[in-house]
PDB file of N, CA and C in Angstrom:
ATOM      1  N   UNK A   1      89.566  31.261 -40.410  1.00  0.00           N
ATOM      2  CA  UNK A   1      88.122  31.176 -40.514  1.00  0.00           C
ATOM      3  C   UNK A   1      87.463  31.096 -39.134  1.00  0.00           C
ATOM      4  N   UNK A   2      87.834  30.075 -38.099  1.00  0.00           N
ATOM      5  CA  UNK A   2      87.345  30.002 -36.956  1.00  0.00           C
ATOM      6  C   UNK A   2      87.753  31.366 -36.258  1.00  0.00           C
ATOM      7  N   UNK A   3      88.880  32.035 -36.087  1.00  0.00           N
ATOM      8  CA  UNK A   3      88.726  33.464 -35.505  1.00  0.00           C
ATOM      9  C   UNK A   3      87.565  34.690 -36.252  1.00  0.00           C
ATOM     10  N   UNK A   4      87.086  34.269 -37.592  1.00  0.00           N
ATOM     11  CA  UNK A   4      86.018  35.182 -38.141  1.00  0.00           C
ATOM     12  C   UNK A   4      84.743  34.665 -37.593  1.00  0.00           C
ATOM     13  N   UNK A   5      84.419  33.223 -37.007  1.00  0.00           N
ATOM     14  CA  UNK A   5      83.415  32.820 -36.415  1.00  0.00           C
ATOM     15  C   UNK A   5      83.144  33.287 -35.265  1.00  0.00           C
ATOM     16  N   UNK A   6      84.655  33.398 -34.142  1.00  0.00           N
ATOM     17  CA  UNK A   6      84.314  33.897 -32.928  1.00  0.00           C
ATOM     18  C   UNK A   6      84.387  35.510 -32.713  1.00  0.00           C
ATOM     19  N   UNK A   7      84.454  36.377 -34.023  1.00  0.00           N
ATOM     20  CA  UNK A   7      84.203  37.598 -33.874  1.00  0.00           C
ATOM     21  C   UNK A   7      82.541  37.664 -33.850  1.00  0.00           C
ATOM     22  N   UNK A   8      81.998  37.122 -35.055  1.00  0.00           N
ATOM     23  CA  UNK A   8      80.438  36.808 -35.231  1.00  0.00           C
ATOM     24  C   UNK A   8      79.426  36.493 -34.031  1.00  0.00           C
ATOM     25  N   UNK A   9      80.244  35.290 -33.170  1.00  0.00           N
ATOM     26  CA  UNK A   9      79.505  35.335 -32.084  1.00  0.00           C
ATOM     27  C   UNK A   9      79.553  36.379 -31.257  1.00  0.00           C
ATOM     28  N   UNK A  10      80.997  37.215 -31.180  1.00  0.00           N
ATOM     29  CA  UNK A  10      80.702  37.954 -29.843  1.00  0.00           C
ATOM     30  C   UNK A  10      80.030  39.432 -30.124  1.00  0.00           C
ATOM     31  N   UNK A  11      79.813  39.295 -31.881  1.00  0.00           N
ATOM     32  CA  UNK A  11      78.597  40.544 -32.099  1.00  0.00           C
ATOM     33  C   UNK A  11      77.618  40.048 -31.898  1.00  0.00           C
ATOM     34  N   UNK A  12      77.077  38.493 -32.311  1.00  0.00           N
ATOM     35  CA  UNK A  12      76.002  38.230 -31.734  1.00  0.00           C
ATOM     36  C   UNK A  12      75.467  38.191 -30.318  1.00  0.00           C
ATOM     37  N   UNK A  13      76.639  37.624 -29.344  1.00  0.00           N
ATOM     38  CA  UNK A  13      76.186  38.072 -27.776  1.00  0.00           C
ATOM     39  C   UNK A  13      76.620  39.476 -27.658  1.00  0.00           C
ATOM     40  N   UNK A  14      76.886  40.250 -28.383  1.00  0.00           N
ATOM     41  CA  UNK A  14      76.543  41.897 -28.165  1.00  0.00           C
ATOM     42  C   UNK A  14      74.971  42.245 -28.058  1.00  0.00           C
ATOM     43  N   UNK A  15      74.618  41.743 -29.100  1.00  0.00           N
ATOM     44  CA  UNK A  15      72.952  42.161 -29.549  1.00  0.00           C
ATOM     45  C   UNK A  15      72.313  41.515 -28.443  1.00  0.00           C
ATOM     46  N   UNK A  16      72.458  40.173 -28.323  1.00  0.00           N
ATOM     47  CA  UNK A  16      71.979  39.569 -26.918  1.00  0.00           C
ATOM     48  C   UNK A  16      71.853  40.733 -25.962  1.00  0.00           C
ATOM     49  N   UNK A  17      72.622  41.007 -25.287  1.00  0.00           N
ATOM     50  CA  UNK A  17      72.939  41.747 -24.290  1.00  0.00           C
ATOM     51  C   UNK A  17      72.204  42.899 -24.570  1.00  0.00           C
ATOM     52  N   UNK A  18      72.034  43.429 -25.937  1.00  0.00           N
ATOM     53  CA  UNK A  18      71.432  45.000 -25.828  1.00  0.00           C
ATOM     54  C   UNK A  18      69.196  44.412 -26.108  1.00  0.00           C
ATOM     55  N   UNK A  19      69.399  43.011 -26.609  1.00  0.00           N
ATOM     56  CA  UNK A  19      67.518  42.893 -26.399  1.00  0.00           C
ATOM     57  C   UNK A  19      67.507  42.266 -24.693  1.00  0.00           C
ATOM     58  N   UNK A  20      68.838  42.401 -24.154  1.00  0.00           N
ATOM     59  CA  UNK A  20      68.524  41.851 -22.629  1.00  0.00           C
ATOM     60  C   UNK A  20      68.192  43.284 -21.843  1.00  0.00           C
ATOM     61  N   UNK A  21      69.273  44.383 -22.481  1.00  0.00           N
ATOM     62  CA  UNK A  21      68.445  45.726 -21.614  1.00  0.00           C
ATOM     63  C   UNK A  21      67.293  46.140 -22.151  1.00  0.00           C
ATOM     64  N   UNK A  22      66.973  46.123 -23.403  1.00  0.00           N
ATOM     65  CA  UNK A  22      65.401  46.554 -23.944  1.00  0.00           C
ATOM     66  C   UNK A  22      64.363  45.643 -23.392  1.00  0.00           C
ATOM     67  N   UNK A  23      64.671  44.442 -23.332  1.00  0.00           N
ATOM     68  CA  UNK A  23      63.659  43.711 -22.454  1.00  0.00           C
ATOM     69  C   UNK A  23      63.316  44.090 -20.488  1.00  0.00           C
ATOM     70  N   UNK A  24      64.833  44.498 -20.090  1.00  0.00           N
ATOM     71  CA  UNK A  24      64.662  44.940 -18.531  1.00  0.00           C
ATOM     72  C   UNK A  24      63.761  46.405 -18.838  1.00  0.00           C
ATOM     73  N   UNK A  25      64.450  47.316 -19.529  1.00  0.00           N
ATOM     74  CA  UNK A  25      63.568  48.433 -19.510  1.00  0.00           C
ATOM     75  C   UNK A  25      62.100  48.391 -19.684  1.00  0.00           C
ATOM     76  N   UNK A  26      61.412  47.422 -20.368  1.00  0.00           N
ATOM     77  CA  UNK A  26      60.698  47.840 -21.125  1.00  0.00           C
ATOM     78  C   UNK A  26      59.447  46.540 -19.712  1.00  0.00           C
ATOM     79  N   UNK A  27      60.417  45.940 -18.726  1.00  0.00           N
ATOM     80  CA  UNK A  27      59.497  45.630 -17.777  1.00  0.00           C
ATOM     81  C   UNK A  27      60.003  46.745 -16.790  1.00  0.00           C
ATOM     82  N   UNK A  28      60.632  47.073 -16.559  1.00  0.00           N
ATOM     83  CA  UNK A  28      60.687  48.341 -15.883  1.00  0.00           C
ATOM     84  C   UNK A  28      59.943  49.756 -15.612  1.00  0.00           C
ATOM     85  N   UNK A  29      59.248  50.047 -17.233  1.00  0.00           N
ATOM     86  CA  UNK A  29      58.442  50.593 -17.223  1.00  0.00           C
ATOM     87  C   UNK A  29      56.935  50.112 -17.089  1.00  0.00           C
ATOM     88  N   UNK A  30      56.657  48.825 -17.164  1.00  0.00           N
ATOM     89  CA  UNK A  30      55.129  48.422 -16.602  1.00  0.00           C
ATOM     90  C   UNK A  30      55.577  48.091 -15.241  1.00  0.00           C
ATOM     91  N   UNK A  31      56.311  48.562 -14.489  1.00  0.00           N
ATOM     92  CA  UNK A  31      56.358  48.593 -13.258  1.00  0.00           C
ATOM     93  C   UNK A  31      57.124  47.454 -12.228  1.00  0.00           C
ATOM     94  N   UNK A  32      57.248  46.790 -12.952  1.00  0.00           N
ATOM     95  CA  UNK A  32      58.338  45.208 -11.894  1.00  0.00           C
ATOM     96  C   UNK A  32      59.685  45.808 -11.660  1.00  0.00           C
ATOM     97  N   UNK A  33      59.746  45.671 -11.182  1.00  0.00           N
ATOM     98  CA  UNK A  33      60.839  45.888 -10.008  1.00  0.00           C
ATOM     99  C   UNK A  33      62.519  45.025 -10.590  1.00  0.00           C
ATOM    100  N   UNK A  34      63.667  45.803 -11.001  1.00  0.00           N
ATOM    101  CA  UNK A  34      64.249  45.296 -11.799  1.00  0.00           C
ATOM    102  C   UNK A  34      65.964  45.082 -10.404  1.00  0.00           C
ATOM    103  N   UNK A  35      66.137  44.046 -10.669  1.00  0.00           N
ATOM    104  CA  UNK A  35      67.658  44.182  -9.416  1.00  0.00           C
ATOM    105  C   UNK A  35      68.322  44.127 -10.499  1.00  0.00           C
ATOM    106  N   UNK A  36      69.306  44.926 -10.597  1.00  0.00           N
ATOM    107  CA  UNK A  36      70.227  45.335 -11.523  1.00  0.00           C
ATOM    108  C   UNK A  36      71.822  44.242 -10.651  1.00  0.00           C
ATOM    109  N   UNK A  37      71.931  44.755  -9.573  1.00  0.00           N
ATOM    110  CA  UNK A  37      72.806  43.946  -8.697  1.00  0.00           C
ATOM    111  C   UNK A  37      73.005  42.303  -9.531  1.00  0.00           C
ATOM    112  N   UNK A  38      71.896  41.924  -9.359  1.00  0.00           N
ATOM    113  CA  UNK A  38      72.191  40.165  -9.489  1.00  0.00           C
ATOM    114  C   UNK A  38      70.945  39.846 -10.586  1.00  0.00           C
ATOM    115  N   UNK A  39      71.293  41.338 -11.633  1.00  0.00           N
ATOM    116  CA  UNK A  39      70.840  40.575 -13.162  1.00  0.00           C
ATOM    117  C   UNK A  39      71.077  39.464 -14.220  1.00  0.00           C
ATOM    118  N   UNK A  40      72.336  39.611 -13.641  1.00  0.00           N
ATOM    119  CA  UNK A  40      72.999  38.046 -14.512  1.00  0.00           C
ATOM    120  C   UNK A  40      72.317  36.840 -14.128  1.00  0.00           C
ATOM    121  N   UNK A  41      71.722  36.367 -13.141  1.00  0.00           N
ATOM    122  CA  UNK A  41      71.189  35.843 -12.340  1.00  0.00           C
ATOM    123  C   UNK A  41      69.742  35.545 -12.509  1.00  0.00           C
ATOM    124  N   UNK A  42      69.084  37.149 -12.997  1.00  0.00           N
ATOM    125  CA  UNK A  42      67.363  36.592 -12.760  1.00  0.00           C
ATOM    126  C   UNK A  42      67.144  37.065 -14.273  1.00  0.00           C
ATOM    127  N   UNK A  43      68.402  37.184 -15.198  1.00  0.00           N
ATOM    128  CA  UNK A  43      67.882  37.630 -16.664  1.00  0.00           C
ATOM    129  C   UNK A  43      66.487  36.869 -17.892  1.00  0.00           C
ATOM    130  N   UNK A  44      66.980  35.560 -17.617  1.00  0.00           N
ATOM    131  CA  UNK A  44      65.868  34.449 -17.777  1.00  0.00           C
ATOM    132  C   UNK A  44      64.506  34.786 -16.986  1.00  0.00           C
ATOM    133  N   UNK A  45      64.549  35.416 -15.677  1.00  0.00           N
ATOM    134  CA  UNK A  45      63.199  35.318 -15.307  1.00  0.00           C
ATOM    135  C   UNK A  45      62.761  36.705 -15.803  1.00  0.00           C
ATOM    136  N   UNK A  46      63.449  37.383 -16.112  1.00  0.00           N
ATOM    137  CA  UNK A  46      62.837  38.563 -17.194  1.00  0.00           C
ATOM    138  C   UNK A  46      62.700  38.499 -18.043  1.00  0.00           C
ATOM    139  N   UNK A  47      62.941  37.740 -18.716  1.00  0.00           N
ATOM    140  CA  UNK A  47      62.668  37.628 -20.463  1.00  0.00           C
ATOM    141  C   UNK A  47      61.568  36.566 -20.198  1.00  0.00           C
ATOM    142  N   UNK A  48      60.971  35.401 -19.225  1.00  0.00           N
ATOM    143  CA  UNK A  48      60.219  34.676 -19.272  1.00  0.00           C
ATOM    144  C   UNK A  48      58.894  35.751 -18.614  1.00  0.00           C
ATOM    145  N   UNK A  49      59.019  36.511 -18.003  1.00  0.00           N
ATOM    146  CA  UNK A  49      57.979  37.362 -17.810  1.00  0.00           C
ATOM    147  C   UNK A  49      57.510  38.237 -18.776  1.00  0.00           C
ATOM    148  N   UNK A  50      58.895  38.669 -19.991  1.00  0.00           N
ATOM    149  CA  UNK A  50      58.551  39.828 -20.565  1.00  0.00           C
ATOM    150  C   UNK A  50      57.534  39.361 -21.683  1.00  0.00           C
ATOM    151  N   UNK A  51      58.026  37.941 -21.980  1.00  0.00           N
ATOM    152  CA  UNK A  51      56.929  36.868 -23.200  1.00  0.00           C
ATOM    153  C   UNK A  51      55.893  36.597 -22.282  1.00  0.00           C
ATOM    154  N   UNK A  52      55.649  36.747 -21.103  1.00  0.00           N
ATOM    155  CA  UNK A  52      53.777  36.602 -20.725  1.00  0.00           C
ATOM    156  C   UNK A  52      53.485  37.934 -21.122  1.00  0.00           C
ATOM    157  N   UNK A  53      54.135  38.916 -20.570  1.00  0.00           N
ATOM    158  CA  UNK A  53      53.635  40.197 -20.643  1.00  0.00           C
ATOM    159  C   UNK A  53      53.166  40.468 -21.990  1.00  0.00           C
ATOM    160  N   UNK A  54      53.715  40.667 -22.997  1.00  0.00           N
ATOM    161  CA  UNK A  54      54.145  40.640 -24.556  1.00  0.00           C
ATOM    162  C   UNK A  54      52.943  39.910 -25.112  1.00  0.00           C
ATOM    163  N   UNK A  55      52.380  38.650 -24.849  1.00  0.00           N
ATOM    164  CA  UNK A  55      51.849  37.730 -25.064  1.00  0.00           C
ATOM    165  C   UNK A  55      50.323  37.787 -24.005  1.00  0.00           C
ATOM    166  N   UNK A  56      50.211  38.265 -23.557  1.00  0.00           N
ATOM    167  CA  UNK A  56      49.162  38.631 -22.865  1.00  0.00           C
ATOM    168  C   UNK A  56      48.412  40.187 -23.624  1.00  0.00           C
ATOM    169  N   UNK A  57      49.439  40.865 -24.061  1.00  0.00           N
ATOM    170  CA  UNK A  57      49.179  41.835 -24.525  1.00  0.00           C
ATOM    171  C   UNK A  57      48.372  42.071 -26.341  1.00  0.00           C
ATOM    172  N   UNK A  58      49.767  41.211 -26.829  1.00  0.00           N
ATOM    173  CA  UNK A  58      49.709  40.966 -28.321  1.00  0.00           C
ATOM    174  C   UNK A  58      49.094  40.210 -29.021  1.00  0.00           C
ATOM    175  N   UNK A  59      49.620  39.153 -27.897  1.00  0.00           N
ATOM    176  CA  UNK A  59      49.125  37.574 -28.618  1.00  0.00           C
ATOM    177  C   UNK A  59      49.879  36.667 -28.939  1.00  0.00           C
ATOM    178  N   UNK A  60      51.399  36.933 -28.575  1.00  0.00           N
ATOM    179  CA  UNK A  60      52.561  36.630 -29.191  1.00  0.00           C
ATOM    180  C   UNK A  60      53.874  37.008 -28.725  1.00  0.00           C
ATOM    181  N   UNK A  61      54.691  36.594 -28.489  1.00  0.00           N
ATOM    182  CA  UNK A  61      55.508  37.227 -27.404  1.00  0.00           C
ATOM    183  C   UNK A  61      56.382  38.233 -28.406  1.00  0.00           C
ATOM    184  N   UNK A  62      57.097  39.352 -27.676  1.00  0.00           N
ATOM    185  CA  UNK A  62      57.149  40.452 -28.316  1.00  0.00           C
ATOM    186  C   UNK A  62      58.765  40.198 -28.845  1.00  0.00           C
ATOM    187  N   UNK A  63      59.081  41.309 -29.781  1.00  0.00           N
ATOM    188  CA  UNK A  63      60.250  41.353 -30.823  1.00  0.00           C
ATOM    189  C   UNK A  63      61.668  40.965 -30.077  1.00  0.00           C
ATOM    190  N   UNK A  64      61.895  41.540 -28.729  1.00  0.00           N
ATOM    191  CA  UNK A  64      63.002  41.465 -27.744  1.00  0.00           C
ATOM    192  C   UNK A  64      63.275  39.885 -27.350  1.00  0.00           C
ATOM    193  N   UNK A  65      62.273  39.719 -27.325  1.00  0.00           N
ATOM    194  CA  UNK A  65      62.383  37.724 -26.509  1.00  0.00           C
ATOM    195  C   UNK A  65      62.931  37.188 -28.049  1.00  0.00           C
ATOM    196  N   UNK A  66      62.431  37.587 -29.005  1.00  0.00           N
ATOM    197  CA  UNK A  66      62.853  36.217 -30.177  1.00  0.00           C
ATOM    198  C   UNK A  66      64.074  37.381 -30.349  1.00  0.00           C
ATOM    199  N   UNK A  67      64.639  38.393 -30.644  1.00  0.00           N
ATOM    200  CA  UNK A  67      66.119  38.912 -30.714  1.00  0.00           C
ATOM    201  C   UNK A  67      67.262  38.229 -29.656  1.00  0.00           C
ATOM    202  N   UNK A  68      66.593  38.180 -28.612  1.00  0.00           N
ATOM    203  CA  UNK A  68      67.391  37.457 -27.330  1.00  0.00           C
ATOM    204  C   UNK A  68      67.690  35.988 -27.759  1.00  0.00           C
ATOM    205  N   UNK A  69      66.630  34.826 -27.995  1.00  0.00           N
ATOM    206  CA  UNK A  69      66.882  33.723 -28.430  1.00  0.00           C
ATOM    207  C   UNK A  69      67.769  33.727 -29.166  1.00  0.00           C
ATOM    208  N   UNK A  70      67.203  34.170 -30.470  1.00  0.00           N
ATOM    209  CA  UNK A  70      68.753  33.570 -31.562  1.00  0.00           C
ATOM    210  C   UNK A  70      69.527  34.396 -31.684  1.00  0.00           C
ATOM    211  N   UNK A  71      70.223  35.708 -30.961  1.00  0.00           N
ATOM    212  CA  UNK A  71      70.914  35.895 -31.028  1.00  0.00           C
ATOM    213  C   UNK A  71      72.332  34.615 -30.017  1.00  0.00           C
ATOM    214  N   UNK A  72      71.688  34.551 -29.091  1.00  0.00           N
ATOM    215  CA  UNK A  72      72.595  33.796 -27.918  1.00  0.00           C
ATOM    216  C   UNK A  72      72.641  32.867 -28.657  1.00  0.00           C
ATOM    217  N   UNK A  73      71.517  32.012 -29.017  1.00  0.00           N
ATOM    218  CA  UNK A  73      71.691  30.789 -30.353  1.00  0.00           C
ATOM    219  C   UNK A  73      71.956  30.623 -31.247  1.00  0.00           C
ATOM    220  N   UNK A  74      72.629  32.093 -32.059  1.00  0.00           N
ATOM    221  CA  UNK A  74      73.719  31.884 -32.776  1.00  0.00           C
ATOM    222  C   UNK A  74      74.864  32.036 -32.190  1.00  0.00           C
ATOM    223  N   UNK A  75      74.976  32.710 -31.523  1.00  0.00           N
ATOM    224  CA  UNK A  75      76.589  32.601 -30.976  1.00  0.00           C
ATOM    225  C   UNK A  75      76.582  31.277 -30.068  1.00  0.00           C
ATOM    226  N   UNK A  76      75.860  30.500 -29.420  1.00  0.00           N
ATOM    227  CA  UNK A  76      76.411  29.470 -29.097  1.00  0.00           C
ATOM    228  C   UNK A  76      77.029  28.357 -30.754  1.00  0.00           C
ATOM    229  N   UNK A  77      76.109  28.921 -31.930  1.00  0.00           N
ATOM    230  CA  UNK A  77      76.395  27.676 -32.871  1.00  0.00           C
ATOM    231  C   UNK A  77      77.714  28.271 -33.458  1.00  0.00           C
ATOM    232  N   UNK A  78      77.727  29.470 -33.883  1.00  0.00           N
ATOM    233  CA  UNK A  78      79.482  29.883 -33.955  1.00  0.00           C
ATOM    234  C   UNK A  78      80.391  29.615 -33.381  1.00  0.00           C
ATOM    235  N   UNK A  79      80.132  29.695 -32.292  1.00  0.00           N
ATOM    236  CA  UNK A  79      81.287  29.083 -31.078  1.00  0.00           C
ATOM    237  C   UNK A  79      81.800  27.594 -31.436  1.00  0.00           C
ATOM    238  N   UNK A  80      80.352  26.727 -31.320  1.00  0.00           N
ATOM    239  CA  UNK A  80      80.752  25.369 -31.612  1.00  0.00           C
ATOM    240  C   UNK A  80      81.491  25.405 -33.121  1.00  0.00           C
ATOM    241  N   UNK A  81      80.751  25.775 -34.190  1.00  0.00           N
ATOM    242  CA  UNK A  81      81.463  25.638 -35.516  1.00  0.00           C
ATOM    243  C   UNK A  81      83.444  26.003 -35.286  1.00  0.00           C
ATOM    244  N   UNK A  82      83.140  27.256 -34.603  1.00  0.00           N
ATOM    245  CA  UNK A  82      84.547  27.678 -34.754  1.00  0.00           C
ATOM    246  C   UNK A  82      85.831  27.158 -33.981  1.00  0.00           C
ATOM    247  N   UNK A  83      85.322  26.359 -32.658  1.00  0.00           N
ATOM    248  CA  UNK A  83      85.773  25.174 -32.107  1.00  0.00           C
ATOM    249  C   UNK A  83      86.325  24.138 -32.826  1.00  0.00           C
ATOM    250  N   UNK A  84      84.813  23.424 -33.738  1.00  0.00           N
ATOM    251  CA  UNK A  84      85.496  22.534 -34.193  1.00  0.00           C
ATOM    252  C   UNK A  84      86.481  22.862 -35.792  1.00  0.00           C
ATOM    253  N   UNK A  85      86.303  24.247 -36.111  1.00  0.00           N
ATOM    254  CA  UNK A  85      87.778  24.269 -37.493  1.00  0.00           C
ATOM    255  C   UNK A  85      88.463  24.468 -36.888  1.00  0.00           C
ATOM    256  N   UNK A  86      88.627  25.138 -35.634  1.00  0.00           N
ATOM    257  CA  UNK A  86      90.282  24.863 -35.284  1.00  0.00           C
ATOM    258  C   UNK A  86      90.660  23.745 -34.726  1.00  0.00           C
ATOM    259  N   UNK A  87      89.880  23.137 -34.573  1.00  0.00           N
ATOM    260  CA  UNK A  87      90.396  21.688 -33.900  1.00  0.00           C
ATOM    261  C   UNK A  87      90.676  20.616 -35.206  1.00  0.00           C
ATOM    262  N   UNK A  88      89.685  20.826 -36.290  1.00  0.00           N
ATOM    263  CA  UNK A  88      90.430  19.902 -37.590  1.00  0.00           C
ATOM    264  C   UNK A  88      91.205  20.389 -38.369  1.00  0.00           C
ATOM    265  N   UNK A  89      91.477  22.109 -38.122  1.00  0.00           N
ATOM    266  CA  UNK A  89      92.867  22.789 -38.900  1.00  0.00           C
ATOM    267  C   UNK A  89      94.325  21.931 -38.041  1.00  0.00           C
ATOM    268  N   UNK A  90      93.970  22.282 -36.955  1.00  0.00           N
ATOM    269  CA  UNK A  90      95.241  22.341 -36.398  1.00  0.00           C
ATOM    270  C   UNK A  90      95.775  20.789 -36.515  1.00  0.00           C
TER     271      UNK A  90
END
């Protein structure tokens, strides 16, 4: 069961990762300046810009920022779940 949890998360930090490039692109094209180099790094300050942007625009921060949240926030809670059944299987 806990190895079907940590497949779950790492589709969920898949999706992460793909609203983390729809979010770079999509400030990329209103023009900010994207370092690809040391994205791991300033990914948070793109997704915290892309919800002003989004939210300046809409009214509401846009579809990519809340895909980004819970996706990573489910795979952090899979992780933990699947941690702890193998730790009370074993």
């Amino acid at each position: 069961m806990s190895n079907f949890l940590f497949v779950l998360a790492l589709i969920s930090v898949a999706y992460g990762i793909f609203a983390a490039i729809m979010i770079t692109s999509f400030l990329s094209e209103r023009g900010i300046k994207i370092n690809y180099i040391f994205i791991r790094i300033f990914i948070l300050k793109y997704i915290h810009e892309y919800k002003k942007i989004t939210t300046e625009e809409n009214g509401k921060p846009g579809q990519w920022f809340y895909a980004y949240i819970i996706s990573m926030n489910t795979a952090l809670v899979l992780v933990v779940v699947g941690i702890i059944l193998r730790i009370t299987v074993e």
